[in-house]
N, C-alpha and C. Protein backbone atom coordinates (compact mmCIF):
# COMPACT_ATOMS: atom_id res chain seq x y z
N UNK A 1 -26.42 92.59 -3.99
CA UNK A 1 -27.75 92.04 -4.13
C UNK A 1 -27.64 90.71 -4.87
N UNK A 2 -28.03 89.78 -4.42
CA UNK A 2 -28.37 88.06 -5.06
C UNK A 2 -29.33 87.88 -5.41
N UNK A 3 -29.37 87.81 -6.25
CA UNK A 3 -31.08 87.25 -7.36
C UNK A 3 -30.48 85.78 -7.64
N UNK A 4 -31.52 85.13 -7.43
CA UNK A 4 -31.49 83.60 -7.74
C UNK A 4 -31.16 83.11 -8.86
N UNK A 5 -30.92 81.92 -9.60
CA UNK A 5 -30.44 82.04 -11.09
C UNK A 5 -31.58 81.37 -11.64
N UNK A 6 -32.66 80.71 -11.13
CA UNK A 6 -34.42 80.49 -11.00
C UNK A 6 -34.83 81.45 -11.01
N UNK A 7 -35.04 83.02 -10.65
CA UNK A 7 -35.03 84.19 -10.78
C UNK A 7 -35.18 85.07 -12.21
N UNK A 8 -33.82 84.67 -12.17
CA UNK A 8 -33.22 85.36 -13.42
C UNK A 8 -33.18 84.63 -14.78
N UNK A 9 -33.78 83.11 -14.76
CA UNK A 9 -34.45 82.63 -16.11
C UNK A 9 -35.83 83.36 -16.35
N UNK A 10 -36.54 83.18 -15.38
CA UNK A 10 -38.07 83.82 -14.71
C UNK A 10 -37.90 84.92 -15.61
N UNK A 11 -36.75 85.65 -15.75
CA UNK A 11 -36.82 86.89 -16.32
C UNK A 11 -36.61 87.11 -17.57
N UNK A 12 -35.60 86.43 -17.90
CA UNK A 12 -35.03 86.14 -19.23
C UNK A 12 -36.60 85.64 -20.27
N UNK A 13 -37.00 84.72 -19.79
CA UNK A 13 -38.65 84.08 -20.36
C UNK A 13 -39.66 85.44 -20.33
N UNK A 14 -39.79 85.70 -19.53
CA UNK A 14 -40.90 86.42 -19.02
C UNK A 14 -41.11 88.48 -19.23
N UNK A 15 -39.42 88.72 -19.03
CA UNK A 15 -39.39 90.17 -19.04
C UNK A 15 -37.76 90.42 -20.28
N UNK A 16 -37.71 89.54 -21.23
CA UNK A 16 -36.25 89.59 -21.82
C UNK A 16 -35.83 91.60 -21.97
N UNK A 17 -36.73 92.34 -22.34
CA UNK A 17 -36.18 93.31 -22.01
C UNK A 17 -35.52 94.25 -21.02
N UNK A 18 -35.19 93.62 -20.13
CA UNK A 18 -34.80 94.38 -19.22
C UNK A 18 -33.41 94.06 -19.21
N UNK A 19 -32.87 92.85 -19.83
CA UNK A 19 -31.50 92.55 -20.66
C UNK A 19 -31.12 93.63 -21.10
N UNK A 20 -31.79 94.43 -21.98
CA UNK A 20 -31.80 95.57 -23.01
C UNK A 20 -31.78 96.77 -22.05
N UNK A 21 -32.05 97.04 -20.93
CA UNK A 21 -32.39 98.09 -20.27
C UNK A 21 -30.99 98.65 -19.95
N UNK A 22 -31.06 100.26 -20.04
CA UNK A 22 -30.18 100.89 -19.90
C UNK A 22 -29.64 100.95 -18.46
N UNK A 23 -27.96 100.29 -17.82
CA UNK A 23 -27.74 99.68 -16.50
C UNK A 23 -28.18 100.45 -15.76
N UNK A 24 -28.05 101.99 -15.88
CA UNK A 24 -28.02 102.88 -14.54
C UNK A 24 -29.94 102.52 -14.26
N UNK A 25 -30.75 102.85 -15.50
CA UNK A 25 -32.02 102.55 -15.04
C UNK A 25 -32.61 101.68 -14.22
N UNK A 26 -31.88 100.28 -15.05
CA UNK A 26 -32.14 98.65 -14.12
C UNK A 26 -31.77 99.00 -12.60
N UNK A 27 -30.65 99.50 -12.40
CA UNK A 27 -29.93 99.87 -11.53
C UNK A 27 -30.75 100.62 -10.14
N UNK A 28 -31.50 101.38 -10.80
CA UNK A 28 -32.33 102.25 -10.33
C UNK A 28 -33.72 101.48 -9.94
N UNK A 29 -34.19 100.76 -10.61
CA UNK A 29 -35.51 99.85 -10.66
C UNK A 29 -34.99 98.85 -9.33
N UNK A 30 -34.15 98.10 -9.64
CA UNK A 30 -33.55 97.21 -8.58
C UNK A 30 -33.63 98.06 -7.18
N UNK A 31 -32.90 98.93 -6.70
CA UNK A 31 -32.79 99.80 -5.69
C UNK A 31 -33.93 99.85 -5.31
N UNK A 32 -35.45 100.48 -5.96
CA UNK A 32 -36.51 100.84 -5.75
C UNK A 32 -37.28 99.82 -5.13
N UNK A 33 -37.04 98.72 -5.49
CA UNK A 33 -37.98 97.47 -6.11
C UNK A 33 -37.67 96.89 -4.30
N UNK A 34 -36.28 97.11 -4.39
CA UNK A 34 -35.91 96.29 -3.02
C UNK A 34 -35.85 97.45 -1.74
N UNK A 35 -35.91 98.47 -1.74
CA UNK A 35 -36.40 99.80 -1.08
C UNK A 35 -37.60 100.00 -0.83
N UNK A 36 -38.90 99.32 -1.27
CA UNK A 36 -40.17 98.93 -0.95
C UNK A 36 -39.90 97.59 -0.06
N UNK A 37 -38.95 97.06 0.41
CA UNK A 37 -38.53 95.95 1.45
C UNK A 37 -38.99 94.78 0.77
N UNK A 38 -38.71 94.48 -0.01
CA UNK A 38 -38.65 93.04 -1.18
C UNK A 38 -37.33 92.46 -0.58
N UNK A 39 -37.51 91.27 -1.13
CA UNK A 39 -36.19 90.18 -0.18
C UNK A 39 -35.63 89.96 -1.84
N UNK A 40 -34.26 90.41 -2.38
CA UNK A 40 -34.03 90.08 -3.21
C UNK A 40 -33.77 88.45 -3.79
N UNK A 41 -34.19 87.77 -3.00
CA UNK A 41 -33.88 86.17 -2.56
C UNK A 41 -34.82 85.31 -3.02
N UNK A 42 -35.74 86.27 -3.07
CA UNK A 42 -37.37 85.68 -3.07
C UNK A 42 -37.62 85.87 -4.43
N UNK A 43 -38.62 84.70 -4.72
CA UNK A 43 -39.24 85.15 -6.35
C UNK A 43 -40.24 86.60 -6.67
N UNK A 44 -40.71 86.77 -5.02
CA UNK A 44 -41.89 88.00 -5.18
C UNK A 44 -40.97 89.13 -5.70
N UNK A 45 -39.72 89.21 -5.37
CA UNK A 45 -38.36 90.51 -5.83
C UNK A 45 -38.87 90.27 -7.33
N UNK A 46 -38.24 89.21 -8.58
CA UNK A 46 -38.23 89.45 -9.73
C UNK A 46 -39.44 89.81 -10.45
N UNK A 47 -40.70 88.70 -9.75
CA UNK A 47 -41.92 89.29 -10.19
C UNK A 47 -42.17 90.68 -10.23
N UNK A 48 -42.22 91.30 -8.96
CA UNK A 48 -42.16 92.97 -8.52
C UNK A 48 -41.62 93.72 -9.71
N UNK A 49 -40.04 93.20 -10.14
CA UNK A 49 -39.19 93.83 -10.98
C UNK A 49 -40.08 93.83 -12.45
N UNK A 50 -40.54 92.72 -12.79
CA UNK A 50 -41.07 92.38 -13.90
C UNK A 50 -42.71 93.18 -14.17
N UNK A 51 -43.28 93.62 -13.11
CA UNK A 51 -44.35 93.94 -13.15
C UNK A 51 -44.03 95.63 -13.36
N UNK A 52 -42.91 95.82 -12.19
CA UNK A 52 -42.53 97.25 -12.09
C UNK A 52 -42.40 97.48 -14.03
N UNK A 53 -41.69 96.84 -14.09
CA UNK A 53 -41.28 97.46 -15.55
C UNK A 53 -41.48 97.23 -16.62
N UNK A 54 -43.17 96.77 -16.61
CA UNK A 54 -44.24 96.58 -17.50
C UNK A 54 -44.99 97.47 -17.98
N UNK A 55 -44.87 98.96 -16.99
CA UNK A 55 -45.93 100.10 -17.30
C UNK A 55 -45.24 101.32 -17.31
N UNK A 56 -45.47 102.36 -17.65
CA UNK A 56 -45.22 103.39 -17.12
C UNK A 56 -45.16 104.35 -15.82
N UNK A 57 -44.82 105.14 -15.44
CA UNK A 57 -45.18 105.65 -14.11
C UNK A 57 -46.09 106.52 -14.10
N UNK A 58 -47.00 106.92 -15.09
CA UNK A 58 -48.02 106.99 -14.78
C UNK A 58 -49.05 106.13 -15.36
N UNK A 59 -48.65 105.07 -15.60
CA UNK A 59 -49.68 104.29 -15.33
C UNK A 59 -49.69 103.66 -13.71
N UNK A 60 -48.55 103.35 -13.36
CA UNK A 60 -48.66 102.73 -12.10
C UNK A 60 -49.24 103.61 -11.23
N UNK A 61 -49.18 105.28 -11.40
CA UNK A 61 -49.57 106.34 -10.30
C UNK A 61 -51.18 105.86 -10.52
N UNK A 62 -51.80 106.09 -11.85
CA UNK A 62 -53.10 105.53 -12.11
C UNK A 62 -53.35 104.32 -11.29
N UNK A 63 -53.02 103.15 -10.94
CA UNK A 63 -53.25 102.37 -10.31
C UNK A 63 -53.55 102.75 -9.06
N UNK A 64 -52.77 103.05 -8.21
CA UNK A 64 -52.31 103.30 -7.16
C UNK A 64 -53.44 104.36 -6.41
N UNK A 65 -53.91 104.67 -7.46
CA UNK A 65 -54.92 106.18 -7.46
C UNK A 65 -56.27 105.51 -7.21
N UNK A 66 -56.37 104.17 -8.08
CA UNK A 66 -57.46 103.42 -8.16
C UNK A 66 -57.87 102.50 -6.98
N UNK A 67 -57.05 102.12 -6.71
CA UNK A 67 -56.91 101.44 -5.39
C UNK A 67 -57.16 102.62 -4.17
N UNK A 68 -56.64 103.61 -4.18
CA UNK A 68 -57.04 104.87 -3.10
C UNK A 68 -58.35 105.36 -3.15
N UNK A 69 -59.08 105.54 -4.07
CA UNK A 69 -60.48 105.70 -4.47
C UNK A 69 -61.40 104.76 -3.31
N UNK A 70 -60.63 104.13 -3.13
CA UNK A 70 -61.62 102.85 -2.11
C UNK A 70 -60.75 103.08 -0.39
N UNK A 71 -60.24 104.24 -0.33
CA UNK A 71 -59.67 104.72 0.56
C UNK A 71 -58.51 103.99 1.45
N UNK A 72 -57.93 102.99 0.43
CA UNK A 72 -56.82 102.47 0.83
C UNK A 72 -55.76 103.40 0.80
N UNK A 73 -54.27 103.47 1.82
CA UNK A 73 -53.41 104.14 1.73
C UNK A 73 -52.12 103.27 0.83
N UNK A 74 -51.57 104.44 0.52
CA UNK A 74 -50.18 104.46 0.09
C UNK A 74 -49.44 103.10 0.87
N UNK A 75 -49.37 103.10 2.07
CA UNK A 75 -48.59 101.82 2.72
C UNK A 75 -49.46 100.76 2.34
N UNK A 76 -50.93 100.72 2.74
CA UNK A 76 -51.73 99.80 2.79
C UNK A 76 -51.33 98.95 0.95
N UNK A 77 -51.36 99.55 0.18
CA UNK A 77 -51.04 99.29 -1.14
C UNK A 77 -49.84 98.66 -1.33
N UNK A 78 -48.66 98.96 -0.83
CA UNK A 78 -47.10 98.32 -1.00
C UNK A 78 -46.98 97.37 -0.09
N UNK A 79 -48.06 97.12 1.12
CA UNK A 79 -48.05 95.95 1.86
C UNK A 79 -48.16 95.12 0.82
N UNK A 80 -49.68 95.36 0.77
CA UNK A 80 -50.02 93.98 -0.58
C UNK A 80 -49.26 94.10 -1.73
N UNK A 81 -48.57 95.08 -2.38
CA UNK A 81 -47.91 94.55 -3.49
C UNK A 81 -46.81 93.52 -3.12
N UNK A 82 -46.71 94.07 -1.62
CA UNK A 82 -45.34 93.05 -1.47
C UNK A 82 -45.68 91.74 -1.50
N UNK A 83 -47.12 91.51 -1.00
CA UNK A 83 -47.45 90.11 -0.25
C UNK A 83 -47.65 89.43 -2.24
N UNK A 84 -48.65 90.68 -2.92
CA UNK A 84 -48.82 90.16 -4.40
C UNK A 84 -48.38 91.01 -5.45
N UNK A 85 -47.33 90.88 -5.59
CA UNK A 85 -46.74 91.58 -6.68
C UNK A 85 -47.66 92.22 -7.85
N UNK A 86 -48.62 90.85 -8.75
CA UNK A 86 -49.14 91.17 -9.64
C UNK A 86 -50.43 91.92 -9.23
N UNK A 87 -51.11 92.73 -8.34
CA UNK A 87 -52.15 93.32 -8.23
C UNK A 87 -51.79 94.63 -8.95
N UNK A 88 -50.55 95.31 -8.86
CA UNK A 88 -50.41 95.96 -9.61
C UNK A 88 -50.47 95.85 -11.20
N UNK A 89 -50.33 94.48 -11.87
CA UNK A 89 -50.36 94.35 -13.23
C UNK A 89 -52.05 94.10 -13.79
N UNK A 90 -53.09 94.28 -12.86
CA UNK A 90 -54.14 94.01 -13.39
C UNK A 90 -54.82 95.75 -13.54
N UNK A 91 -55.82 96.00 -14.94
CA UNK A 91 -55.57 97.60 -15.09
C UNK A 91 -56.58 98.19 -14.27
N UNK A 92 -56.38 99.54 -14.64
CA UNK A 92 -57.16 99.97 -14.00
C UNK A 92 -58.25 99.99 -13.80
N UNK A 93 -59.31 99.66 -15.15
CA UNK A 93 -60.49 98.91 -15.23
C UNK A 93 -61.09 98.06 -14.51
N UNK A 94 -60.12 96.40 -14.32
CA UNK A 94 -59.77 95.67 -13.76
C UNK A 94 -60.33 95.56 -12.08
N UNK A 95 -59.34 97.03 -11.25
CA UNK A 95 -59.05 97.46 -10.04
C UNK A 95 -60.51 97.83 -9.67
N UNK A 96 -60.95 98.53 -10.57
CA UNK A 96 -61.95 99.36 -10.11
C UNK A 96 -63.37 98.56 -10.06
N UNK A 97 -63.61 97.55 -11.17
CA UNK A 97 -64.19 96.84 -11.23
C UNK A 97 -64.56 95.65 -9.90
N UNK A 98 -63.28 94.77 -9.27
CA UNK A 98 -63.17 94.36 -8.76
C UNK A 98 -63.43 95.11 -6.67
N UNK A 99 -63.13 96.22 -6.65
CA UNK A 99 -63.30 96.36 -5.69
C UNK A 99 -64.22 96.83 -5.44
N UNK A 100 -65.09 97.35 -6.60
CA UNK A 100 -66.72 97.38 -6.35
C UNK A 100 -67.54 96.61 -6.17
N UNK A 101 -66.94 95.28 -6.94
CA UNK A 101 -67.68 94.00 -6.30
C UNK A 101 -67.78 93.93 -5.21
N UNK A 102 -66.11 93.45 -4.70
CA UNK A 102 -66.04 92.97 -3.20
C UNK A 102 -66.55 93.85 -2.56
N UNK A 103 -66.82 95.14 -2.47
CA UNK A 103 -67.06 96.40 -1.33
C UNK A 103 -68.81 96.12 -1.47
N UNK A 104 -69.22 96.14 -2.73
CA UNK A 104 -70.05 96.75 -2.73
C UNK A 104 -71.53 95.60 -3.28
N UNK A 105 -71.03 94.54 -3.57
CA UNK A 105 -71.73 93.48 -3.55
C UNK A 105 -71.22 92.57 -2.39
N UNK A 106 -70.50 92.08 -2.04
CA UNK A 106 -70.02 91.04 -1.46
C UNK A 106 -69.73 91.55 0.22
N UNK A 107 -69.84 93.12 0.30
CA UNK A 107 -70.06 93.74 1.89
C UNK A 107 -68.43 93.82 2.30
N UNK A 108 -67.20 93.33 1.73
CA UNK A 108 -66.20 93.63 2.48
C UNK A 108 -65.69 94.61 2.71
N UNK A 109 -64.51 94.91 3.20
CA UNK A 109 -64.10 96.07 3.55
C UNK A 109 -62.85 96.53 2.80
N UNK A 110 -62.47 97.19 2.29
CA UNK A 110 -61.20 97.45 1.25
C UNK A 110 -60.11 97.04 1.99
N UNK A 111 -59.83 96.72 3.22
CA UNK A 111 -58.21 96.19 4.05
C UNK A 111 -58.62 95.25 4.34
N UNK A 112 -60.07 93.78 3.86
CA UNK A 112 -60.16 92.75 4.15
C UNK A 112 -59.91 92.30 2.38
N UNK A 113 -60.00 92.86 1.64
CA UNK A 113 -59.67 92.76 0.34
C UNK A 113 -57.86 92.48 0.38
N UNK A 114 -57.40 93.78 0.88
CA UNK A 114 -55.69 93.73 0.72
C UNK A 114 -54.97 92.98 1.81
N UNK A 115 -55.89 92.34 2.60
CA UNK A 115 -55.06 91.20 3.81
C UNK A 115 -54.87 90.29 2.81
N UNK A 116 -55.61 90.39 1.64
CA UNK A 116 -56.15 88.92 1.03
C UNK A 116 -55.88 89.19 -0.67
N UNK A 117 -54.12 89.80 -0.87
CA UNK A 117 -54.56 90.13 -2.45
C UNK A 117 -54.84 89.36 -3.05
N UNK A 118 -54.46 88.70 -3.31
CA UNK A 118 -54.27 87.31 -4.07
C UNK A 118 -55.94 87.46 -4.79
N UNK A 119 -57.14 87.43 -4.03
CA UNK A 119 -58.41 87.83 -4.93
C UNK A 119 -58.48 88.47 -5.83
N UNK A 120 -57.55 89.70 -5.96
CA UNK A 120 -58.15 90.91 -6.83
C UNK A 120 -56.71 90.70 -8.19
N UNK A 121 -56.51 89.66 -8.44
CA UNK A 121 -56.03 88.79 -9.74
C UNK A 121 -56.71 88.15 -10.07
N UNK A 122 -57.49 87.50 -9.56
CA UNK A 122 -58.43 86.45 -10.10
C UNK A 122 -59.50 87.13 -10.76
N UNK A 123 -59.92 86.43 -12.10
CA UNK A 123 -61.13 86.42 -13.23
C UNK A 123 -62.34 86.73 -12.38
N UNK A 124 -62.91 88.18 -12.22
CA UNK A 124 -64.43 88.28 -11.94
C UNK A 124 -65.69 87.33 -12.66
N UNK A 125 -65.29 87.62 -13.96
CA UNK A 125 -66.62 86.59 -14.65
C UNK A 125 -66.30 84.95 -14.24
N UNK A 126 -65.31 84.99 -14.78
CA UNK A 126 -64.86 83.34 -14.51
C UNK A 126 -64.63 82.67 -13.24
N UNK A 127 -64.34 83.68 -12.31
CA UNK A 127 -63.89 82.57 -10.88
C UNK A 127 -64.79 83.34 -9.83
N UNK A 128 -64.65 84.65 -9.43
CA UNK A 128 -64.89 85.43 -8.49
C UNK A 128 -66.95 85.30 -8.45
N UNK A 129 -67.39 86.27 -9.19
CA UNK A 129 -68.85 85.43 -9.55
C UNK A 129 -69.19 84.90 -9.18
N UNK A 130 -68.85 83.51 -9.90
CA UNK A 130 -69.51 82.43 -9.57
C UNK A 130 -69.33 81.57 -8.57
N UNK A 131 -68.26 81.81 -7.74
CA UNK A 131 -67.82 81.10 -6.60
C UNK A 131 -68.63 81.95 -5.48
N UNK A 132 -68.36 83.48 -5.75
CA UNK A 132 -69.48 84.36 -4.62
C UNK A 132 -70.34 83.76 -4.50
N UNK A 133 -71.51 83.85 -5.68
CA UNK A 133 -72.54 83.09 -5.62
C UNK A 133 -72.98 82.29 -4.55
N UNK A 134 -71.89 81.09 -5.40
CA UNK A 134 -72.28 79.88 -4.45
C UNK A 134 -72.54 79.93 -3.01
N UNK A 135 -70.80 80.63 -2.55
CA UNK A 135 -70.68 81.20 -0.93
C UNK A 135 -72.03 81.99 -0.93
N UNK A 136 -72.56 82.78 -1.15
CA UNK A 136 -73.93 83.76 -0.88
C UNK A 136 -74.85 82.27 -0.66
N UNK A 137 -75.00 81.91 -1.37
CA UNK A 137 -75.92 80.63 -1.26
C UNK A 137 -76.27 79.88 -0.31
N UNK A 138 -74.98 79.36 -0.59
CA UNK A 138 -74.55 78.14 0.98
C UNK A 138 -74.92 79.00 2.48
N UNK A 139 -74.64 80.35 2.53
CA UNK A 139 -74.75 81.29 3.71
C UNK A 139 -75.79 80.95 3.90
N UNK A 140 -76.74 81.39 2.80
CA UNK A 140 -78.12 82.02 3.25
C UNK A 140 -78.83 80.59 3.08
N UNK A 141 -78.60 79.66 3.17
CA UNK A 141 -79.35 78.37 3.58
C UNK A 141 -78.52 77.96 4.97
N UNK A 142 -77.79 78.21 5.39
CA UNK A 142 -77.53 78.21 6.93
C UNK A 142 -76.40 76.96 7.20
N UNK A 143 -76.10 77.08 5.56
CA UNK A 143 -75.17 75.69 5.93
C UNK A 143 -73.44 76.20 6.27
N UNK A 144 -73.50 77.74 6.24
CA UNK A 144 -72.24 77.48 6.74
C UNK A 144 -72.12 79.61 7.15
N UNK A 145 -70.96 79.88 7.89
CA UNK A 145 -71.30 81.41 8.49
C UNK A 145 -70.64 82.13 7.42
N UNK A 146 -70.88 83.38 7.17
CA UNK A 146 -70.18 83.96 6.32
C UNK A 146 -69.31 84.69 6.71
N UNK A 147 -67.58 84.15 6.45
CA UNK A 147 -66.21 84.38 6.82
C UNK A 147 -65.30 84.53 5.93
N UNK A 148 -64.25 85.81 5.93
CA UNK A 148 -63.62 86.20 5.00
C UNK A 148 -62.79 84.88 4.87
N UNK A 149 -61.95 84.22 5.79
CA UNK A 149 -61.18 83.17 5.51
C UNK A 149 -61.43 82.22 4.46
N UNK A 150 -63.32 82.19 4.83
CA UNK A 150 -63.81 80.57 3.99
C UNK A 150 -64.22 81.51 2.19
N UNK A 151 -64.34 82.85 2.43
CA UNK A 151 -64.65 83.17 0.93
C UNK A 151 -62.95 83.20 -0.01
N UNK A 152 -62.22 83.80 0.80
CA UNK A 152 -60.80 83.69 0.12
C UNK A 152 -60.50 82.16 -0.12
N UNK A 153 -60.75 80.89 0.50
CA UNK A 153 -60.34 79.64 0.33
C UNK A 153 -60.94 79.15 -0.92
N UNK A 154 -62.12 79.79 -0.90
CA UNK A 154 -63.14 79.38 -2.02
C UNK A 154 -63.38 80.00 -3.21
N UNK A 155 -62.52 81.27 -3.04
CA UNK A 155 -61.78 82.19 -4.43
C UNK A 155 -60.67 81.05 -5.34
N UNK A 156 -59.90 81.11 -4.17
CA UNK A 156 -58.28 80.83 -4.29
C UNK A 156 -58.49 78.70 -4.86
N UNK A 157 -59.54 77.92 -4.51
CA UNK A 157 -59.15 76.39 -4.96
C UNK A 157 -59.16 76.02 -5.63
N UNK A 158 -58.69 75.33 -6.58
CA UNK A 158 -58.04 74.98 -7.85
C UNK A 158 -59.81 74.40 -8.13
N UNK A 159 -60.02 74.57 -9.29
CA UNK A 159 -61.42 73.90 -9.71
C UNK A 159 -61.98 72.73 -9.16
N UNK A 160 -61.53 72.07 -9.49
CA UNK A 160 -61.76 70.58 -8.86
C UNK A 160 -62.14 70.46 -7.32
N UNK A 161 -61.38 71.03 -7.07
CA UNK A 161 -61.49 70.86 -5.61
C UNK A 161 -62.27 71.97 -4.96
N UNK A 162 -62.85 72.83 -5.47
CA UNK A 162 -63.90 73.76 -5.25
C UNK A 162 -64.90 73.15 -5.29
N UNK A 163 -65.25 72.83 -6.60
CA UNK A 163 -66.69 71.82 -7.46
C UNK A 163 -67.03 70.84 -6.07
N UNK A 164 -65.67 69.60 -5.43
CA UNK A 164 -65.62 68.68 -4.89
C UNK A 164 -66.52 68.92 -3.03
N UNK A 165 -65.58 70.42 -2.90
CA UNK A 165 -66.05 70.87 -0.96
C UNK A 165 -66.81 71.56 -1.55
N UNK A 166 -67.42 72.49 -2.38
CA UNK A 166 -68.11 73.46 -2.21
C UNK A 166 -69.42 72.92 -3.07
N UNK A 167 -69.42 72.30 -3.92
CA UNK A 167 -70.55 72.28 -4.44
C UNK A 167 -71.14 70.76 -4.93
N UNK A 168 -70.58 70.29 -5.23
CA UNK A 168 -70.89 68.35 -5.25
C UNK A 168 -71.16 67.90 -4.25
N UNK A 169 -70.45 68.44 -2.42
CA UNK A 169 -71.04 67.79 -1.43
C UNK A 169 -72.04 68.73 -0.63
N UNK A 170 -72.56 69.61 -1.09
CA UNK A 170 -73.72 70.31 -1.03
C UNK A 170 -75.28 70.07 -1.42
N UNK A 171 -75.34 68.77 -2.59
CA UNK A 171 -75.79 68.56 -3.14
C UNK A 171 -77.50 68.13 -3.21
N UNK A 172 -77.04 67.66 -1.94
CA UNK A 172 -78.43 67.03 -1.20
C UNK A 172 -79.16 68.70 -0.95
N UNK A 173 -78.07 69.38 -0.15
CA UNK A 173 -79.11 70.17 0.42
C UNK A 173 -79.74 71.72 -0.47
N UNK A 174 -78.85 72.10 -1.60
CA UNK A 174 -79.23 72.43 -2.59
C UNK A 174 -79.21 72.11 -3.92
N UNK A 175 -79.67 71.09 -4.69
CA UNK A 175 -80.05 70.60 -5.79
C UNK A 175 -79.33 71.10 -7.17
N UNK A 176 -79.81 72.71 -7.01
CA UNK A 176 -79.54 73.04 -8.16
C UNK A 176 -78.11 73.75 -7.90
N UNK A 177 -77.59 73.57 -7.48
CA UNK A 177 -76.04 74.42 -7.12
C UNK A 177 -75.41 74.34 -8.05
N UNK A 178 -75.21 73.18 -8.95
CA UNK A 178 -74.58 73.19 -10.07
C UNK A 178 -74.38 74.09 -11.09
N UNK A 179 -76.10 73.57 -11.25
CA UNK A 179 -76.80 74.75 -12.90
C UNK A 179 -76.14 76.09 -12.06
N UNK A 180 -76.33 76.07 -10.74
CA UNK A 180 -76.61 78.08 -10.54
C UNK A 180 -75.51 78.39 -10.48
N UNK A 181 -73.92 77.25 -10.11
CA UNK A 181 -72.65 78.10 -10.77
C UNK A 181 -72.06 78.07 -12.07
N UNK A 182 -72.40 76.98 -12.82
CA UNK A 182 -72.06 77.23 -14.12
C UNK A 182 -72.81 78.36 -14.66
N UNK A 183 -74.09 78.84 -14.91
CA UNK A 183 -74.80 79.34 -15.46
C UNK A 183 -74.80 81.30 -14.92
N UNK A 184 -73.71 81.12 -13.81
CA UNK A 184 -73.77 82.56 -13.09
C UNK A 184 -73.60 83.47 -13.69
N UNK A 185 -73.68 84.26 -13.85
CA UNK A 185 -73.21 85.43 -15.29
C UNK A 185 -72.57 86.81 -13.79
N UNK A 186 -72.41 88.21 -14.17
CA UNK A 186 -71.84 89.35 -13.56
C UNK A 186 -72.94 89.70 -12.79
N UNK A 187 -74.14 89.42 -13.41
CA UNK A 187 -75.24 90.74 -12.45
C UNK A 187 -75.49 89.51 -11.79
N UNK A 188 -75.38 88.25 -11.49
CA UNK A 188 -76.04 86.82 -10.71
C UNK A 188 -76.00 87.40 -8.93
N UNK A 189 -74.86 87.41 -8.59
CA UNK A 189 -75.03 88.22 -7.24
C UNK A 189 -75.44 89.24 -6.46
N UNK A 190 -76.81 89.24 -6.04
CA UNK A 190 -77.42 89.93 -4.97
C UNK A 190 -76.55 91.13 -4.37
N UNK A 191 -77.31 92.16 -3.87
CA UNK A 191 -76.65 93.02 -3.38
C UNK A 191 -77.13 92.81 -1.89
């Protein structure tokens, strides 16, 4: 197995105990880690490793449990960990929180959530919210259709450039878009 040596600073910074870890265990974690079909080549391998061996196993079963609650499967779950490692490092609170949004405010479907992990890391109060919002907004004034692609783009854009397509050149046609995403709070989105 080749782990990168970009990799293995990643780790040294980020997870130094696993330096410390007893070999046959590491040993064992590694096997596992890349037995869920991780490319040991890839940075998603060390992350995986680093996340793997952040919790306990039953905390991770807890996860895993949480995510099934919304009737995702066992595979459906190690797809996306593969695609996002860290969905597993956000807690269970977190999990549960988040996919009640998306399911249950925002109308998606729990395997349009995990095509798309990368969302369910991101800050509910801080990013998710208030960007819904907006997208709810923009929909329901007809300025644009409501599509999982364009809500994940509009999760996922670096601030600036959210503010810039999504809401500064909107401006004319809703006024107050501004105030209504800074000012969005948790309950702001409609059911």
């Amino acid at each position: 197995m080749t782990v990168p040596e970009l990799s293995i600073l990643y780790c040294f910074q980020n997870q130094p105990r696993l330096f410390m870890m007893d070999k046959d265990k590491l040993t064992m974690i590694l096997g596992k880690i890349k037995g869920m079909g991780f490319d040991s080549s890839k940075r998603t391998f060390i992350v995986a490793v680093h996340v793997f061996c952040s919790m306990s196993k039953l905390t991770w079963e807890k996860k895993v449990h949480a995510y099934m609650k919304w009737g995702l499967s066992e595979e459906q779950i190690s797809e996306a960990f593969r695609k996002n490692p860290w969905i597993m490092a956000c807690s269970e609170e977190k999990i549960l929180l988040e996919m009640e949004f998306f399911v249950n405010k925002m109308g998606l479907k729990p395997s349009d959530i995990f095509s798309n992990p990368v969302i369910i890391t991101l800050s509910l109060e801080k990013r998710i919210i208030p960007r819904s919002l907006v997208y709810q907004t923009l929909a329901a004034k007809g300025l644009f259709m409501k599509e999982l692609k364009l809500l994940v783009r509009m999760l996922r854009a670096p601030e600036e450039k959210f503010l810039m397509k999504y809401v500064k050149c909107y401006e004319n046609e809703v006024p107050d878009l501004m105030k209504l995403y800074q000012t969005s709070g948790p309950m702001a989105v409609p059911n």
